[in-house]
PDB file of N, CA and C in Angstrom:
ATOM      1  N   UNK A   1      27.604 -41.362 214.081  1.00  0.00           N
ATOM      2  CA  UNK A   1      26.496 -40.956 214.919  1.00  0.00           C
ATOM      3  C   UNK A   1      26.931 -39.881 215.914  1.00  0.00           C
ATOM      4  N   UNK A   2      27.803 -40.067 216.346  1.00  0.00           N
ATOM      5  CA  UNK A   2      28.596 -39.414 217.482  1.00  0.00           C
ATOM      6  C   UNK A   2      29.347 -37.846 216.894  1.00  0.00           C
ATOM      7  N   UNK A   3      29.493 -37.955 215.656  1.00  0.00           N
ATOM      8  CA  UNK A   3      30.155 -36.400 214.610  1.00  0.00           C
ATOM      9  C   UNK A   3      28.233 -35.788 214.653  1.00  0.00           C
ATOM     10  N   UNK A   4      27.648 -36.606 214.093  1.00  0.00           N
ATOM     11  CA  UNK A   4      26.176 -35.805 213.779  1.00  0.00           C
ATOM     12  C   UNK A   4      25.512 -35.155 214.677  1.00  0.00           C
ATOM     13  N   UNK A   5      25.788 -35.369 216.237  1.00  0.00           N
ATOM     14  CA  UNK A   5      25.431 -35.142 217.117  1.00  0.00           C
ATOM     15  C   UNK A   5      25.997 -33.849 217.718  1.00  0.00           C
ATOM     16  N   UNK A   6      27.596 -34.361 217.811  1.00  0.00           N
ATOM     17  CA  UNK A   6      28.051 -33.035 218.310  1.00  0.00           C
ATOM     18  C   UNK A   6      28.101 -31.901 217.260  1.00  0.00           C
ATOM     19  N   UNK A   7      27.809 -32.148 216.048  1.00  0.00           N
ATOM     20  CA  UNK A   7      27.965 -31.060 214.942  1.00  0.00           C
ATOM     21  C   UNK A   7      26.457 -30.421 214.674  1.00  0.00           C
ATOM     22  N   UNK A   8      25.140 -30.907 215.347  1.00  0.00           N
ATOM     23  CA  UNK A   8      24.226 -30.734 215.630  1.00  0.00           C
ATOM     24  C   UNK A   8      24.065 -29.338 216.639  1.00  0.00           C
ATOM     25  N   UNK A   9      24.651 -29.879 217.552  1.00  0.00           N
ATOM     26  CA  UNK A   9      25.088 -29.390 219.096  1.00  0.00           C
ATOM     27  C   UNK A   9      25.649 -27.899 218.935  1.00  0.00           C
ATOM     28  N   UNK A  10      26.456 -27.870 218.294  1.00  0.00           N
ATOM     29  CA  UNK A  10      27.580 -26.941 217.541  1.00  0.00           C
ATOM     30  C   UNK A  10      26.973 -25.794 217.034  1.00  0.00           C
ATOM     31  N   UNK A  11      26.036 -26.550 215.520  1.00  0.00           N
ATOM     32  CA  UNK A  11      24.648 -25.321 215.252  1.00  0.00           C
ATOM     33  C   UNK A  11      23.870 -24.771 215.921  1.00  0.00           C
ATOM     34  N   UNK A  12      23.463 -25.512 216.826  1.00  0.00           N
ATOM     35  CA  UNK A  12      22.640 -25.212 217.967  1.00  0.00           C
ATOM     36  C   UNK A  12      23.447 -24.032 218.592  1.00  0.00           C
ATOM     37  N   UNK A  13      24.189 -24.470 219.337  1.00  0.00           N
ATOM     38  CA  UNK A  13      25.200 -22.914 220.106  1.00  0.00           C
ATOM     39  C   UNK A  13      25.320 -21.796 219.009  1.00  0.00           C
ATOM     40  N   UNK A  14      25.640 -22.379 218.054  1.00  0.00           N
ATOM     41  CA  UNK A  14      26.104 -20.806 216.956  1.00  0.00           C
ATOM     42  C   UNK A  14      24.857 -20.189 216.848  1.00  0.00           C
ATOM     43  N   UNK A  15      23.481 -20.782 216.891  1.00  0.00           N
ATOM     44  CA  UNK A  15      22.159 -20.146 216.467  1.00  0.00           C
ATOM     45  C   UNK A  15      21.589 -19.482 217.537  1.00  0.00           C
ATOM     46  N   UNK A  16      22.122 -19.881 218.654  1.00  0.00           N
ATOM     47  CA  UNK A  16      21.330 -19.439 220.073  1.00  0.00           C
ATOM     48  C   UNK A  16      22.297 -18.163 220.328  1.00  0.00           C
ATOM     49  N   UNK A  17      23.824 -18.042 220.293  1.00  0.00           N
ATOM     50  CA  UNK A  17      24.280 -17.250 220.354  1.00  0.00           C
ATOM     51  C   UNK A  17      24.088 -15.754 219.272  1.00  0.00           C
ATOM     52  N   UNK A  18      23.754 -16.159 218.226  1.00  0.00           N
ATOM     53  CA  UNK A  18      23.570 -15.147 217.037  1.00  0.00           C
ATOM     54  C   UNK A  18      22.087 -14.650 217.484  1.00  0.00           C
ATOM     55  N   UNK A  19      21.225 -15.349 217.648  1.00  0.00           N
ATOM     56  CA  UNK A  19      19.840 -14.707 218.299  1.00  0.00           C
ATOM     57  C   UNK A  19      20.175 -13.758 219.371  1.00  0.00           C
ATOM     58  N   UNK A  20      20.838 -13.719 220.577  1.00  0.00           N
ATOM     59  CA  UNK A  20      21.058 -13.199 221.214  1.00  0.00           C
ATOM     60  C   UNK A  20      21.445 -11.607 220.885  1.00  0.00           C
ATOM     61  N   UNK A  21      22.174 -11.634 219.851  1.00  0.00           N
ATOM     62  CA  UNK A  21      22.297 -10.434 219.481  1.00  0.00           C
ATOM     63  C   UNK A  21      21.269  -9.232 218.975  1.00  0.00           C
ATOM     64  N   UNK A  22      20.287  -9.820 218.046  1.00  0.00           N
ATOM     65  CA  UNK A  22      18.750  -9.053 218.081  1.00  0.00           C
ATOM     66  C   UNK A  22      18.531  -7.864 218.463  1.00  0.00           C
ATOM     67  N   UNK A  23      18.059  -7.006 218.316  1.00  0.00           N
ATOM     68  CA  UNK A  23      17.761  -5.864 218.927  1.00  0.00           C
ATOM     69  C   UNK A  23      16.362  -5.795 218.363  1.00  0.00           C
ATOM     70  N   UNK A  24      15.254  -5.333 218.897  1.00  0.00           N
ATOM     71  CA  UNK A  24      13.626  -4.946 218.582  1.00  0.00           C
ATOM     72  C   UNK A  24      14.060  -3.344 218.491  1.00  0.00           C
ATOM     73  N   UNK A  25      13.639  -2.978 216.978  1.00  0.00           N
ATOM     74  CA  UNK A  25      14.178  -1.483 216.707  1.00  0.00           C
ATOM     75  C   UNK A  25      12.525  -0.879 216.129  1.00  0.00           C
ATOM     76  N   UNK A  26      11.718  -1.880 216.341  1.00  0.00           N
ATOM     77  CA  UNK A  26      10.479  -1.224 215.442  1.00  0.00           C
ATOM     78  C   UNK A  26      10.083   0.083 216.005  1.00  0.00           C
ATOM     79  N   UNK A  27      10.051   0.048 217.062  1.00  0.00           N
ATOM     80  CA  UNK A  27       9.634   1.162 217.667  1.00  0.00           C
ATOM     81  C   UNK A  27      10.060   2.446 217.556  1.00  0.00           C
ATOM     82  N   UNK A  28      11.600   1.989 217.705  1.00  0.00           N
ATOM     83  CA  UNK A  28      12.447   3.654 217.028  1.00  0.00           C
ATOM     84  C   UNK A  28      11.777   3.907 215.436  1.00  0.00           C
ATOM     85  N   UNK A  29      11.883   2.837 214.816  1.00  0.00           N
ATOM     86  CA  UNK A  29      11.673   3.507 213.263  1.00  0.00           C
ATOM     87  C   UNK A  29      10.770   3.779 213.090  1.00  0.00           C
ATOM     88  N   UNK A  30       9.381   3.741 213.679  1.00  0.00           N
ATOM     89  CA  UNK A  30       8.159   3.898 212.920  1.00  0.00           C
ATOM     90  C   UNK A  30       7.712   5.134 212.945  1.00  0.00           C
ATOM     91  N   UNK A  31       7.069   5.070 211.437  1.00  0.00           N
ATOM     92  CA  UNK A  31       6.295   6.125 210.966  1.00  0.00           C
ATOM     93  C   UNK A  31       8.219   7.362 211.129  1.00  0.00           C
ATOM     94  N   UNK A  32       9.068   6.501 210.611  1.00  0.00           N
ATOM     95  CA  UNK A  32       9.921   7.475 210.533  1.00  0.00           C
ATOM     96  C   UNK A  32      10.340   6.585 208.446  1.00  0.00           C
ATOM     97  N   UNK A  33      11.294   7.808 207.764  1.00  0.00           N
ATOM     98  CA  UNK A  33      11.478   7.578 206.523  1.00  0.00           C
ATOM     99  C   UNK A  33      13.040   6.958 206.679  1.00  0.00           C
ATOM    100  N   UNK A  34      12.821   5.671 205.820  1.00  0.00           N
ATOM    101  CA  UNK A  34      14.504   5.557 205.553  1.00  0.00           C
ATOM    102  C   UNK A  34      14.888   5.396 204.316  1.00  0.00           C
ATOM    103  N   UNK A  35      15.949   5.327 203.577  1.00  0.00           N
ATOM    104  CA  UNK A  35      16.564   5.180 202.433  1.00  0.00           C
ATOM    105  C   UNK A  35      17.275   4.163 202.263  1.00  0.00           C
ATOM    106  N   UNK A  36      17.359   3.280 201.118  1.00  0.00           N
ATOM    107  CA  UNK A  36      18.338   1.977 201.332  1.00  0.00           C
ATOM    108  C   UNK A  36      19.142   2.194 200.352  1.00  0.00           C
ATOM    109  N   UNK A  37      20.016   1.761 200.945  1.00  0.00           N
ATOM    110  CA  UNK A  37      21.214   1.681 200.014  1.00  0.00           C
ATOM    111  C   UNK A  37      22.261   0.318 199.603  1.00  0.00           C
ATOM    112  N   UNK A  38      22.397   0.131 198.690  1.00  0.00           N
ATOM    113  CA  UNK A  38      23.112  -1.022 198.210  1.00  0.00           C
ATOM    114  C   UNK A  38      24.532  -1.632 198.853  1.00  0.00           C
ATOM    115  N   UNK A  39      24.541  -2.181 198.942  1.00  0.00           N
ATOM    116  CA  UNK A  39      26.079  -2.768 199.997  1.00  0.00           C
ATOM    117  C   UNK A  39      27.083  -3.018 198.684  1.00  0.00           C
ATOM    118  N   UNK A  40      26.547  -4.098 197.693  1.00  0.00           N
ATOM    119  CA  UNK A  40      27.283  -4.304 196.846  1.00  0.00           C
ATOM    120  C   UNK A  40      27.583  -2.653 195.852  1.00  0.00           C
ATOM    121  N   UNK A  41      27.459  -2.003 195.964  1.00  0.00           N
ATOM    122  CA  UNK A  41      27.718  -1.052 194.906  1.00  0.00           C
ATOM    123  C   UNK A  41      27.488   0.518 195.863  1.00  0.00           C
ATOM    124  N   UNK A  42      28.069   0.999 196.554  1.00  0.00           N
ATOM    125  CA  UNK A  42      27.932   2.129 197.258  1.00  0.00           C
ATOM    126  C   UNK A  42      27.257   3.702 196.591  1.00  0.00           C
ATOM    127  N   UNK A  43      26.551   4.105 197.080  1.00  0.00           N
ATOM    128  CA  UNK A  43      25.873   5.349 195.869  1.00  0.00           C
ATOM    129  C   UNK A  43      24.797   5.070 195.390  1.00  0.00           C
ATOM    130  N   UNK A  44      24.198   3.625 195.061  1.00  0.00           N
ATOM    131  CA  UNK A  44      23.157   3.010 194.380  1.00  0.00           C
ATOM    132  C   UNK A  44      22.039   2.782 195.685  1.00  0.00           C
ATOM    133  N   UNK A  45      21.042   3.847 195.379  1.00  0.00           N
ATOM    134  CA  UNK A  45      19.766   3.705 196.506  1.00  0.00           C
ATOM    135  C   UNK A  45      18.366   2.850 195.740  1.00  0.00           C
ATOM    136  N   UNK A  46      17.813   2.628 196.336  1.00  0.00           N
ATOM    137  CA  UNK A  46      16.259   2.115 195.955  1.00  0.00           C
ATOM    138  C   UNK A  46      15.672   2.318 195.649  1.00  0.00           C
ATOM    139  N   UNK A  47      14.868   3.004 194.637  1.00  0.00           N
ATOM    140  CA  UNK A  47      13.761   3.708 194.620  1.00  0.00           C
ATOM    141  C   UNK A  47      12.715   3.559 193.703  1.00  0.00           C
ATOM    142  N   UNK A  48      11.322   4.257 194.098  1.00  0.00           N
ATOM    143  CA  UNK A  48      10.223   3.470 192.917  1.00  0.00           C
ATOM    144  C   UNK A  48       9.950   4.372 191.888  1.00  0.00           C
ATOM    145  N   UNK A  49       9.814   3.586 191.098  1.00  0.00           N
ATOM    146  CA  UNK A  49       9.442   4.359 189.727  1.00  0.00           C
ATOM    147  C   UNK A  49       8.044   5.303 190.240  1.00  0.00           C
ATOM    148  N   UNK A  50       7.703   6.243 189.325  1.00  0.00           N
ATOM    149  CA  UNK A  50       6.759   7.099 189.313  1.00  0.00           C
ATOM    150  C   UNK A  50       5.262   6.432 188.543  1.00  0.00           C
ATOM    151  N   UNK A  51       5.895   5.936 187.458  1.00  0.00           N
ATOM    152  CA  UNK A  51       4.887   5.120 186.543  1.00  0.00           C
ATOM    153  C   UNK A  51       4.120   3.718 186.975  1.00  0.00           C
ATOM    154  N   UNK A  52       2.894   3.524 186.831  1.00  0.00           N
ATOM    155  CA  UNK A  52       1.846   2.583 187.247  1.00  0.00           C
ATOM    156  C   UNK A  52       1.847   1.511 186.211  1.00  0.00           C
ATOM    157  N   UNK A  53       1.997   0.391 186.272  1.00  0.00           N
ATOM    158  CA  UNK A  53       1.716  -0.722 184.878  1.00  0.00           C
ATOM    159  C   UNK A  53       0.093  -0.262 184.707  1.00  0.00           C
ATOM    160  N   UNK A  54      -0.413  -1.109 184.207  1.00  0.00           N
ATOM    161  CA  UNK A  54      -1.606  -1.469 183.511  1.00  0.00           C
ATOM    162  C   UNK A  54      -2.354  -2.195 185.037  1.00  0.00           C
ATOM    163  N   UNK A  55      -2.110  -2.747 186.136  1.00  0.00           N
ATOM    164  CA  UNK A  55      -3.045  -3.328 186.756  1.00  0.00           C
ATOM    165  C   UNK A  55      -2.282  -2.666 187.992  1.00  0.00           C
ATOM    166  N   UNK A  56      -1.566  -1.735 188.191  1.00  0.00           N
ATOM    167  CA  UNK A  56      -1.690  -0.594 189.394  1.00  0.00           C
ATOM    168  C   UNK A  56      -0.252  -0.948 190.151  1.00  0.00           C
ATOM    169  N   UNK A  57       0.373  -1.603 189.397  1.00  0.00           N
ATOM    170  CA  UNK A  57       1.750  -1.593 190.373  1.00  0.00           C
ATOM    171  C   UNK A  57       2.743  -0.915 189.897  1.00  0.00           C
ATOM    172  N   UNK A  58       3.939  -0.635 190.573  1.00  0.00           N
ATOM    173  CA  UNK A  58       5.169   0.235 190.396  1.00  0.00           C
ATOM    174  C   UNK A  58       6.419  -0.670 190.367  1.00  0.00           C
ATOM    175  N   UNK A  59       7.215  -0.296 189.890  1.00  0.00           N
ATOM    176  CA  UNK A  59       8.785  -1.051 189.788  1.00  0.00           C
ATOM    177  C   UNK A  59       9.442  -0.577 190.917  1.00  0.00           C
ATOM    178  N   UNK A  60      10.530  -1.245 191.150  1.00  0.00           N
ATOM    179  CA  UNK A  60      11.950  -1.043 192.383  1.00  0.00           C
ATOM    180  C   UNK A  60      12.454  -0.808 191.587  1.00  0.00           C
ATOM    181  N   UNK A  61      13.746  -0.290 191.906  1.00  0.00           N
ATOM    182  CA  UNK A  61      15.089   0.121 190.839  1.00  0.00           C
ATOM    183  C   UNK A  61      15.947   0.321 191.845  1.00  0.00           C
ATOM    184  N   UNK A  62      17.254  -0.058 191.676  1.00  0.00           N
ATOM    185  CA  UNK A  62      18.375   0.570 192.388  1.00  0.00           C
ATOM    186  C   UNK A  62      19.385   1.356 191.296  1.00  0.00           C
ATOM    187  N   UNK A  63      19.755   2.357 191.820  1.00  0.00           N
ATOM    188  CA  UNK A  63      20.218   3.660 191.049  1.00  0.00           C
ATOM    189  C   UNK A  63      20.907   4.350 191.410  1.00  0.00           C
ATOM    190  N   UNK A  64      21.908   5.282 190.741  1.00  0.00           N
ATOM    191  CA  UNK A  64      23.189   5.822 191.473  1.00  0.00           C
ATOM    192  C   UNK A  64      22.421   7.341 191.580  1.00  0.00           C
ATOM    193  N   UNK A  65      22.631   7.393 192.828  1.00  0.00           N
ATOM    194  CA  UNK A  65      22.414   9.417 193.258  1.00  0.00           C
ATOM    195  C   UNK A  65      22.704   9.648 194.226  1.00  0.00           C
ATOM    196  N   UNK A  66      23.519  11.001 194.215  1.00  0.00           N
ATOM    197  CA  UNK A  66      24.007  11.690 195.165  1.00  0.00           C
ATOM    198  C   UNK A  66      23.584  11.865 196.548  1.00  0.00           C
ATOM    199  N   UNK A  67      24.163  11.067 197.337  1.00  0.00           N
ATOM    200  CA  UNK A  67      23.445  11.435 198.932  1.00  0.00           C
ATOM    201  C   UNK A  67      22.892  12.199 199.667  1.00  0.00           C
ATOM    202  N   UNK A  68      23.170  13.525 198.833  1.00  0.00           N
ATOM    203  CA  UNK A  68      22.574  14.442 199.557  1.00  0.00           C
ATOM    204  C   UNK A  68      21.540  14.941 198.846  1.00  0.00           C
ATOM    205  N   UNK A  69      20.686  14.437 197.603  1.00  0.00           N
ATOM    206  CA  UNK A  69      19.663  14.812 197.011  1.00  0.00           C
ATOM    207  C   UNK A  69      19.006  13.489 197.766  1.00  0.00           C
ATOM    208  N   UNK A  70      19.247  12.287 198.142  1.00  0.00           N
ATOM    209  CA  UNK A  70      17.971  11.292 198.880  1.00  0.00           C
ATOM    210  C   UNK A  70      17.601  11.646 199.844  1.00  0.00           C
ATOM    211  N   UNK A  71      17.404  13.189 200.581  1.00  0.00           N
ATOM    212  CA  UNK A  71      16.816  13.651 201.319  1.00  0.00           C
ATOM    213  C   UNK A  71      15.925  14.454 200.878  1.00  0.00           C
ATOM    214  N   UNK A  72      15.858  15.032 199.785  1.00  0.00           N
ATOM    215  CA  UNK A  72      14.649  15.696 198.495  1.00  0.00           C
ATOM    216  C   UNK A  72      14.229  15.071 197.738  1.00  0.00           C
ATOM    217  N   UNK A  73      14.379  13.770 197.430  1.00  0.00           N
ATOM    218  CA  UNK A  73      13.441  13.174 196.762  1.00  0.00           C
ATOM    219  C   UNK A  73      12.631  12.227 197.156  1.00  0.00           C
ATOM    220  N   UNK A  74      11.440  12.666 197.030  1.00  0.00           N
ATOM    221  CA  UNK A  74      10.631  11.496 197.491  1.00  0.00           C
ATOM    222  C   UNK A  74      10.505  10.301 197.368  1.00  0.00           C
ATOM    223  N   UNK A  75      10.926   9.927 195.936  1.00  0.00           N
ATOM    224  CA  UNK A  75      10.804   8.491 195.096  1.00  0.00           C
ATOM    225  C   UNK A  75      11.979   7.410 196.129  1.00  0.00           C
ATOM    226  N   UNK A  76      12.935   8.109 196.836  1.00  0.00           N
ATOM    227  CA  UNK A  76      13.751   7.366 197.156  1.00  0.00           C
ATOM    228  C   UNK A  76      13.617   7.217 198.525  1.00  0.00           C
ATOM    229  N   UNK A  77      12.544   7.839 199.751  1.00  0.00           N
ATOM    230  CA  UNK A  77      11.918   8.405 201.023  1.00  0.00           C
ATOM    231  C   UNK A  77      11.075   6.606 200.898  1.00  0.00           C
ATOM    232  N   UNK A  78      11.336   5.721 201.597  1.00  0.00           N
ATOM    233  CA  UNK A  78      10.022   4.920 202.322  1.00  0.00           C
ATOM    234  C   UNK A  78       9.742   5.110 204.020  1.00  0.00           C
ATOM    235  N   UNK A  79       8.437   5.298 203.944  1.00  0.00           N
ATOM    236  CA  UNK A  79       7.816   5.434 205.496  1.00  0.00           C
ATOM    237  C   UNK A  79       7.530   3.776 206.067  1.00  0.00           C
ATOM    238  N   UNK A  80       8.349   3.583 207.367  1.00  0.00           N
ATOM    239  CA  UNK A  80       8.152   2.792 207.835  1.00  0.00           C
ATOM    240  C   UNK A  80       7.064   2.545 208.441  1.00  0.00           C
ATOM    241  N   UNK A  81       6.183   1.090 208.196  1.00  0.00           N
ATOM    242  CA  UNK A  81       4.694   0.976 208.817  1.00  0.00           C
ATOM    243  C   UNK A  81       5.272  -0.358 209.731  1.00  0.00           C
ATOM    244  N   UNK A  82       4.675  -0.567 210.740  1.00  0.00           N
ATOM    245  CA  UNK A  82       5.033  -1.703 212.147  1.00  0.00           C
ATOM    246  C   UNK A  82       3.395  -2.467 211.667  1.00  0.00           C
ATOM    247  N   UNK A  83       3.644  -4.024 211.552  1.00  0.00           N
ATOM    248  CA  UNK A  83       3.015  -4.456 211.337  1.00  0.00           C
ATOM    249  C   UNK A  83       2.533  -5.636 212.558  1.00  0.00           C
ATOM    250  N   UNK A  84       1.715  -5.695 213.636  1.00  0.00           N
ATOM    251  CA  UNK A  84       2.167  -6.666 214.546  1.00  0.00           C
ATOM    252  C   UNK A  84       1.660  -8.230 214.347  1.00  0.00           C
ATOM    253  N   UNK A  85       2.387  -8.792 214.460  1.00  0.00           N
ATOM    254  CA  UNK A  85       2.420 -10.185 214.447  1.00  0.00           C
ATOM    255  C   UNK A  85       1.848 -10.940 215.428  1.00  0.00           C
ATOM    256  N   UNK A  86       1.078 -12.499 215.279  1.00  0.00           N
ATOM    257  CA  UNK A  86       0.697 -12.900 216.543  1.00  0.00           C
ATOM    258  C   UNK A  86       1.665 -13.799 216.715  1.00  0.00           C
TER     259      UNK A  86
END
């Protein structure tokens, strides 16, 4: 009873401390473009296909291209939208 408690206690501090760190960045990014890029595999960005299925949606893909063309291509450009929450 007495381990469950303080190991309770424990999570508690690690979760309150990691919150703390947070930063509210919506504001810088919005209505600005970013590019993502893969952690596991460096070079490999995000981007959507061009092509529509049959009931209007698009694919993700992650894909290897040169860093300095994901500033000319659009497919790989998302515009950040701030959505507010209640």
């Amino acid at each position: 009873m007495v381990k469950n408690i303080f190991l309770l206690a424990l999570v508690s501090c690690a979760v309150l401390v990691s919150v703390q760190g947070w930063q509210d960045v919506k504001d810088r990014l919005k209505d600005r473009f970013v590019h993502v890029e893969s952690l596991l595999k460096r070079g490999r960005w995000l981007w959507q296909n061009d092509n529509t299925d049959d009931d209007g949606s698009r694919y993700m893909f992650i894909d290897q291209l040169a860093e300095r063309d994901t500033y000319f291509t659009p497919r790989v450009q998302f515009e950040v939208t701030v959505f507010p929450f209640s």
